[in-house]
N, C-alpha and C. Protein backbone atom coordinates (compact mmCIF):
# COMPACT_ATOMS: atom_id res chain seq x y z
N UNK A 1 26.47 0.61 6.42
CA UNK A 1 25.42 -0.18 7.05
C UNK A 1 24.12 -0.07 6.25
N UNK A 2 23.42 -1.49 6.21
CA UNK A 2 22.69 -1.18 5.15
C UNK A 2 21.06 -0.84 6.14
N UNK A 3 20.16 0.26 5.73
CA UNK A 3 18.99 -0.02 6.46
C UNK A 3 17.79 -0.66 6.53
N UNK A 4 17.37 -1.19 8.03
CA UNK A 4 16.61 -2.26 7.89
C UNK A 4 15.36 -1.99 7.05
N UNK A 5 14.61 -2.50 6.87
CA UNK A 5 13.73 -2.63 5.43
C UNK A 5 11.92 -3.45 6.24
N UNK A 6 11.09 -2.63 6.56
CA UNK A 6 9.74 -3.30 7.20
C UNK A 6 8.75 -2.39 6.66
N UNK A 7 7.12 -3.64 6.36
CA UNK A 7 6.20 -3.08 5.83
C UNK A 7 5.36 -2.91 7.35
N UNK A 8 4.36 -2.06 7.43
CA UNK A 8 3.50 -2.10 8.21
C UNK A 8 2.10 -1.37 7.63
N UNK A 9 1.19 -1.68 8.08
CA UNK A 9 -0.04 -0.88 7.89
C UNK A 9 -0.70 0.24 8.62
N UNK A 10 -1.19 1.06 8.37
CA UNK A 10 -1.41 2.62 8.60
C UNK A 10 -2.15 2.13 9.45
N UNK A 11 -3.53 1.27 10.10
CA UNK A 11 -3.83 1.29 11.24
C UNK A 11 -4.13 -0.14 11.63
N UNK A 12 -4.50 -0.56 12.79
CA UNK A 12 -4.58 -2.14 13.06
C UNK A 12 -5.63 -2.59 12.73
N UNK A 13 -6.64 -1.58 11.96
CA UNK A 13 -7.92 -2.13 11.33
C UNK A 13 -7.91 -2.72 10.04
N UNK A 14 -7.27 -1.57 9.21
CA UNK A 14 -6.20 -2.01 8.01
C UNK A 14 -5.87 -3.58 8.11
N UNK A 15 -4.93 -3.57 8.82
CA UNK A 15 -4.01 -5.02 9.28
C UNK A 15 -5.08 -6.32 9.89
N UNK A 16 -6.29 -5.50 10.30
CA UNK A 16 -6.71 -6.97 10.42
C UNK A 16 -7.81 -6.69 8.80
N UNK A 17 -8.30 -6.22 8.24
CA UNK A 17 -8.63 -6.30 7.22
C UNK A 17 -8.05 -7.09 6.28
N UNK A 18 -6.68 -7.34 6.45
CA UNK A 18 -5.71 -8.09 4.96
C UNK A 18 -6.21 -9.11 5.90
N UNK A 19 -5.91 -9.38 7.18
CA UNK A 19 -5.64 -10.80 7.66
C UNK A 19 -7.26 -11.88 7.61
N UNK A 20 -8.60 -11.09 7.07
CA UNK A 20 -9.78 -11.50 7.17
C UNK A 20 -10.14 -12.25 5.58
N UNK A 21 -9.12 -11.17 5.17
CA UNK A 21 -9.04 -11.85 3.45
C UNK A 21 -8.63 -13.13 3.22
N UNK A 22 -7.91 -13.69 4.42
CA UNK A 22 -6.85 -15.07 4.34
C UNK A 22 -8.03 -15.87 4.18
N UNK A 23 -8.87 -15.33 5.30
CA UNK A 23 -10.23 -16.93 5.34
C UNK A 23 -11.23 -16.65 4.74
N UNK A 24 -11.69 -15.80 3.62
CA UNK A 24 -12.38 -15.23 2.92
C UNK A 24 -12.93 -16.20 1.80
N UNK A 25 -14.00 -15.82 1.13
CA UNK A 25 -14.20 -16.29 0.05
C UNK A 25 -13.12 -16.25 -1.11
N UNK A 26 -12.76 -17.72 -2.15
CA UNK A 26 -11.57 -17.53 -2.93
C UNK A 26 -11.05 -15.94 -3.60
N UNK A 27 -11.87 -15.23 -3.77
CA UNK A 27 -11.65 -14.11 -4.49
C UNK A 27 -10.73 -13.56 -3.56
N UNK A 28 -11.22 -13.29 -1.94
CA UNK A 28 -10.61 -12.92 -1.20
C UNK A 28 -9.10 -13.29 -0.44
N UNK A 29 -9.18 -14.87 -0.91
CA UNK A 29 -8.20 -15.62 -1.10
C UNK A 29 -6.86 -15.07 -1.82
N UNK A 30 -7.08 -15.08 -2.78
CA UNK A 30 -6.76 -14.33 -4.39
C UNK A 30 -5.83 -13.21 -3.56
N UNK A 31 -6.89 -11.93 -3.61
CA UNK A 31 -6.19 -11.14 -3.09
C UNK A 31 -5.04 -11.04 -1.95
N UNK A 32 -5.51 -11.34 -0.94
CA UNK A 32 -4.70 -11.67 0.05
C UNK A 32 -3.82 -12.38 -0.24
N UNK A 33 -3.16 -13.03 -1.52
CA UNK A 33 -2.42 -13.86 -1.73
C UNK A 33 -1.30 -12.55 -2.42
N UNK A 34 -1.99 -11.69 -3.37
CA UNK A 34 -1.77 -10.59 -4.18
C UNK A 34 -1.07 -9.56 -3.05
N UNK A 35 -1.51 -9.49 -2.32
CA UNK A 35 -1.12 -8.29 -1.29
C UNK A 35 0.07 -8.87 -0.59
N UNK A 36 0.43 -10.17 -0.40
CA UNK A 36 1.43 -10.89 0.48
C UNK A 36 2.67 -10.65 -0.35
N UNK A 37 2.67 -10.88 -1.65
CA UNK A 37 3.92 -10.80 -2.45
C UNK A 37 3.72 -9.95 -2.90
N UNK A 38 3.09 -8.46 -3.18
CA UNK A 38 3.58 -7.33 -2.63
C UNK A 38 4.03 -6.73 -1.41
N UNK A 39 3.83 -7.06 -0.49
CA UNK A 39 4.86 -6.68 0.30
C UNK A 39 6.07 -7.63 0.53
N UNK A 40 6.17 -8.54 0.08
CA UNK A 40 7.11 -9.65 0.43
C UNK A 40 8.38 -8.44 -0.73
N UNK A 41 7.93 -8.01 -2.38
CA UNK A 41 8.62 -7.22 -2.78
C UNK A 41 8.92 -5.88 -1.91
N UNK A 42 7.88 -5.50 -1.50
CA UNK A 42 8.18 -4.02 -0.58
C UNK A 42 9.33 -4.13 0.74
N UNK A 43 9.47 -4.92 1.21
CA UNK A 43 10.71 -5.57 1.87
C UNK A 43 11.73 -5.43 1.08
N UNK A 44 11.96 -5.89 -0.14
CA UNK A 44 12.92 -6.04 -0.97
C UNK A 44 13.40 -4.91 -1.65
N UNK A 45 12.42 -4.24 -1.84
CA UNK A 45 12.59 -2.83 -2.35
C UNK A 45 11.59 -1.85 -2.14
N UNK A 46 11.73 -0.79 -1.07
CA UNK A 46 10.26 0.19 -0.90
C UNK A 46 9.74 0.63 -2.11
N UNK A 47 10.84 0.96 -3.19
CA UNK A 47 10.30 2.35 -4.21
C UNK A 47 10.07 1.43 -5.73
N UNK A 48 9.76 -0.08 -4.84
CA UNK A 48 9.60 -0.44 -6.32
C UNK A 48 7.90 -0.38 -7.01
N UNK A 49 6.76 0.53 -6.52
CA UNK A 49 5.90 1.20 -7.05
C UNK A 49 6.64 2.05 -7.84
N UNK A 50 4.90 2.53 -7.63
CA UNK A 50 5.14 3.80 -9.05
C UNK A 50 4.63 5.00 -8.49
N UNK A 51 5.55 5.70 -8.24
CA UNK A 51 5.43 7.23 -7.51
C UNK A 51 4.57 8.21 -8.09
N UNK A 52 3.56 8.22 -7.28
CA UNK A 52 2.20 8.99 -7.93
C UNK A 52 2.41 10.62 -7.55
N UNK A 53 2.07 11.31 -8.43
CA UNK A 53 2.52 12.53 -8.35
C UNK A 53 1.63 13.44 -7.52
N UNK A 54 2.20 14.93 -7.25
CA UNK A 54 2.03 15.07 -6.05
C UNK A 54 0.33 15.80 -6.22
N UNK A 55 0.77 16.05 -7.12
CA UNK A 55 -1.15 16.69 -7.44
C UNK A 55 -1.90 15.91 -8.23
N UNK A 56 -1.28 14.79 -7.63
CA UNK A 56 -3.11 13.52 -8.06
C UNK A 56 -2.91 12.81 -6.29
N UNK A 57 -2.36 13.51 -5.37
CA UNK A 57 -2.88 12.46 -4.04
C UNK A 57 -3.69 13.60 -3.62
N UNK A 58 -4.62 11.96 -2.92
CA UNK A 58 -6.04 12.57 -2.56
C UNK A 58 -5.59 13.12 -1.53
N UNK A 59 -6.71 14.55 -1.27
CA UNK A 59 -6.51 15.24 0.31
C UNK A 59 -6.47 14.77 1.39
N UNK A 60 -7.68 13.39 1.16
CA UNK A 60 -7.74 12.97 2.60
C UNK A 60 -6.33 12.17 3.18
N UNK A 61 -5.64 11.75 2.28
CA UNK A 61 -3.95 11.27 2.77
C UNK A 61 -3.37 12.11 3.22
N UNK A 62 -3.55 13.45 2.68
CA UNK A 62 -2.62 14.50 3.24
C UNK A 62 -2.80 14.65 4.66
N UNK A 63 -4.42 15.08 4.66
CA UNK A 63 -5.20 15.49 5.86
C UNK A 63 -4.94 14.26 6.94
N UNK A 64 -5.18 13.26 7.05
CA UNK A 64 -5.69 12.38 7.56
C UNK A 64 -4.06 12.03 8.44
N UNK A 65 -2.68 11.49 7.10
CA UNK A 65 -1.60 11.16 7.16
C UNK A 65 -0.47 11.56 6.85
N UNK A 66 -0.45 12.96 6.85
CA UNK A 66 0.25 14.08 6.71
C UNK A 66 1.68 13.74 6.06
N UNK A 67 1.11 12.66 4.70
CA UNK A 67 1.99 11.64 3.89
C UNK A 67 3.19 12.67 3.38
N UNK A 68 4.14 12.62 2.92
CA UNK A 68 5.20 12.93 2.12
C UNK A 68 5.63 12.41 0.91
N UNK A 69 5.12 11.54 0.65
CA UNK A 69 5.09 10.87 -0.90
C UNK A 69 4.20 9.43 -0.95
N UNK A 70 3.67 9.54 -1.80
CA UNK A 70 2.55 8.24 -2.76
C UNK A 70 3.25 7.39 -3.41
N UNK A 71 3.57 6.29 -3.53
CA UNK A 71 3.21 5.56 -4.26
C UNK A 71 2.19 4.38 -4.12
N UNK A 72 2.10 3.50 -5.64
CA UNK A 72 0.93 2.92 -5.93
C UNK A 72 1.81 1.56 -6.33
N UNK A 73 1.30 0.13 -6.04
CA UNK A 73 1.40 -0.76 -6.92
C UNK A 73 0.55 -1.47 -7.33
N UNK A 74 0.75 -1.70 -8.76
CA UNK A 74 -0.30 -2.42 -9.37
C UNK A 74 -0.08 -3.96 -8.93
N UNK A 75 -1.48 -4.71 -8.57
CA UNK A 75 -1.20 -5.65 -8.34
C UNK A 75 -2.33 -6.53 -9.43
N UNK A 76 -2.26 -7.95 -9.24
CA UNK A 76 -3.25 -8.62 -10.53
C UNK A 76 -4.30 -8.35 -10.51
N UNK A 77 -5.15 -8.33 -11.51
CA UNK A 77 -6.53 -8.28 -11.88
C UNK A 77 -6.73 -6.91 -11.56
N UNK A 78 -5.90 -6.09 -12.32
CA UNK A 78 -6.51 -4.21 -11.66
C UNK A 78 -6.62 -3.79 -10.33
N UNK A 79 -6.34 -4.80 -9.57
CA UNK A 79 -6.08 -4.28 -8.05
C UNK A 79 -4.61 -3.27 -7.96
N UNK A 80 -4.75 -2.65 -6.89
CA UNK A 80 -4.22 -1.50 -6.40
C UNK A 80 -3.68 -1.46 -5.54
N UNK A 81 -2.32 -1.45 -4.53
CA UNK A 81 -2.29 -0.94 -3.51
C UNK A 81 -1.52 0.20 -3.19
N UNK A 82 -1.48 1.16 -2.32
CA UNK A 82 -1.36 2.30 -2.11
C UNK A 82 -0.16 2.74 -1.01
N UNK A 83 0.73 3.43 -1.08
CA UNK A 83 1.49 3.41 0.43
C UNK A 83 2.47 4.43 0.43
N UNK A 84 3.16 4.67 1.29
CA UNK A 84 3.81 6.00 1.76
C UNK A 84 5.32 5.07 2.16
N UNK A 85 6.31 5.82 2.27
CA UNK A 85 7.53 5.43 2.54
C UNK A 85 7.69 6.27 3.87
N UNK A 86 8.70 5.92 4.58
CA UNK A 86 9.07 6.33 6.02
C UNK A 86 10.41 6.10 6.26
N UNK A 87 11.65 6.93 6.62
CA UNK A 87 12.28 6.53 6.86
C UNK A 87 13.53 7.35 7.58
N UNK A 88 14.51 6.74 8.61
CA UNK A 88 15.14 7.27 9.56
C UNK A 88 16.65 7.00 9.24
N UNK A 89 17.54 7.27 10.06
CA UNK A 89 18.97 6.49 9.85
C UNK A 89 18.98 4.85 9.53
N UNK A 90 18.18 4.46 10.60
CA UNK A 90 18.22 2.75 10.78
C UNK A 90 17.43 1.80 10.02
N UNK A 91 16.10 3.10 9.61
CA UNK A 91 15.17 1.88 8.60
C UNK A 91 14.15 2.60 7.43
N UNK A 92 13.63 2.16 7.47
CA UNK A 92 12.67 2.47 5.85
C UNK A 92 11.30 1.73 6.36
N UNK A 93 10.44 2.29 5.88
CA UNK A 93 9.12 1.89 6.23
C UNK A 93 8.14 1.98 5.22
N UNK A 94 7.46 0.93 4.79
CA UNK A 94 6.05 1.42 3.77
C UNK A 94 5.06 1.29 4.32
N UNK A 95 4.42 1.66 4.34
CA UNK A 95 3.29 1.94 5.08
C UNK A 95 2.21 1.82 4.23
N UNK A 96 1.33 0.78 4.45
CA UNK A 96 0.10 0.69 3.49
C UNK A 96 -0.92 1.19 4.45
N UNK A 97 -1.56 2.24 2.65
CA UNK A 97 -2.72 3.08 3.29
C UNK A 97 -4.23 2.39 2.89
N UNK A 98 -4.17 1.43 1.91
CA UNK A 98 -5.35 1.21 1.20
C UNK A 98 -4.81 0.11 -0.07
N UNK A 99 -5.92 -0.64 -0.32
CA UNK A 99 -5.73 -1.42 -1.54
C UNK A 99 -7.46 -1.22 -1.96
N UNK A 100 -7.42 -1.43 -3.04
CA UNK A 100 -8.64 -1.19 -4.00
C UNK A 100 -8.60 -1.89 -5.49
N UNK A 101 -10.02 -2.00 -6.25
CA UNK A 101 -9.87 -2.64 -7.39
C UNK A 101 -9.82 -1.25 -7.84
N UNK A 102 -9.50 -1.70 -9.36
CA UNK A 102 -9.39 -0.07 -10.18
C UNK A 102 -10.50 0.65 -10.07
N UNK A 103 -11.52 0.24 -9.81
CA UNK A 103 -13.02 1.14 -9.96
C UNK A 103 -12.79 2.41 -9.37
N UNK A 104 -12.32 1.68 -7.88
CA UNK A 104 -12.36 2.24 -6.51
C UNK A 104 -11.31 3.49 -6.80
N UNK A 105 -10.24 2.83 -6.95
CA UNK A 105 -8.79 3.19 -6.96
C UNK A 105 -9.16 4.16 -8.31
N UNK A 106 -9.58 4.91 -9.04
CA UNK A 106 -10.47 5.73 -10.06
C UNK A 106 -11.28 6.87 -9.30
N UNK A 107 -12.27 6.25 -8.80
CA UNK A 107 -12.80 7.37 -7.45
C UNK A 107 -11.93 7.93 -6.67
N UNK A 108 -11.41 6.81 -5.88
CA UNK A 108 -10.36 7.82 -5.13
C UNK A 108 -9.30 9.33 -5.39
N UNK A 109 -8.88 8.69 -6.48
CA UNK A 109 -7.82 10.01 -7.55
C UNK A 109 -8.48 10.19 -8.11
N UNK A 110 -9.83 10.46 -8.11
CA UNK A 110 -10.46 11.37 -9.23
C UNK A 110 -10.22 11.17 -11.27
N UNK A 111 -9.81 10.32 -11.31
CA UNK A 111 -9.49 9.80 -12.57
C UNK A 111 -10.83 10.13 -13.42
């Protein structure tokens, strides 16, 4: 049996944050367009990021979301998004924690 396969976001503020991007200025457009077909792939495959290692995630993920593994996908124009995997007998879960341009996504991991 194969298991079911769903993205969700770490909180409903998060989730309405992507959804504010839809009616946003084009840039915001952009993105929100960027973030849709990444997860449209994250459906398709959770682990198709890039598994960030365990001593470059920031504390506050640990602290905050008492995560078990990072990964990152790069998305266009140096954008970032960020997310955790989840998963039981029946399903798999990614869980987005954050998206950022590289600046951000630099601060954050301390780069």
């Amino acid at each position: 049996m194969n298991k079911q396969i769903h993205v969700a976001f770490i909180t409903q503020k998060l989730k309405e944050q992507f959804q504010y991007l839809k009616e946003g200025k084009f840039e915001d457009q952009q993105l929100y367009n960027f973030i849709n077909r990444a997860l449209d792939d994250l459906k398709q495959n959770p682990t198709c990021g890039i598994k960030v290692p365990k001593k470059l995630w920031p504390k506050e993920y640990v602290q905050k979301y008492n995560i078990t593994n990072l990964w990152k996908y790069d998305l266009p124009s140096a954008w970032r998004l960020v997310y955790t995997i989840e998963s039981d007998e029946v399903k798999i879960v990614s869980i987005i924690l954050e998206w950022f341009n590289h600046k951000d996504y630099e601060k954050r991991f301390n780069y």
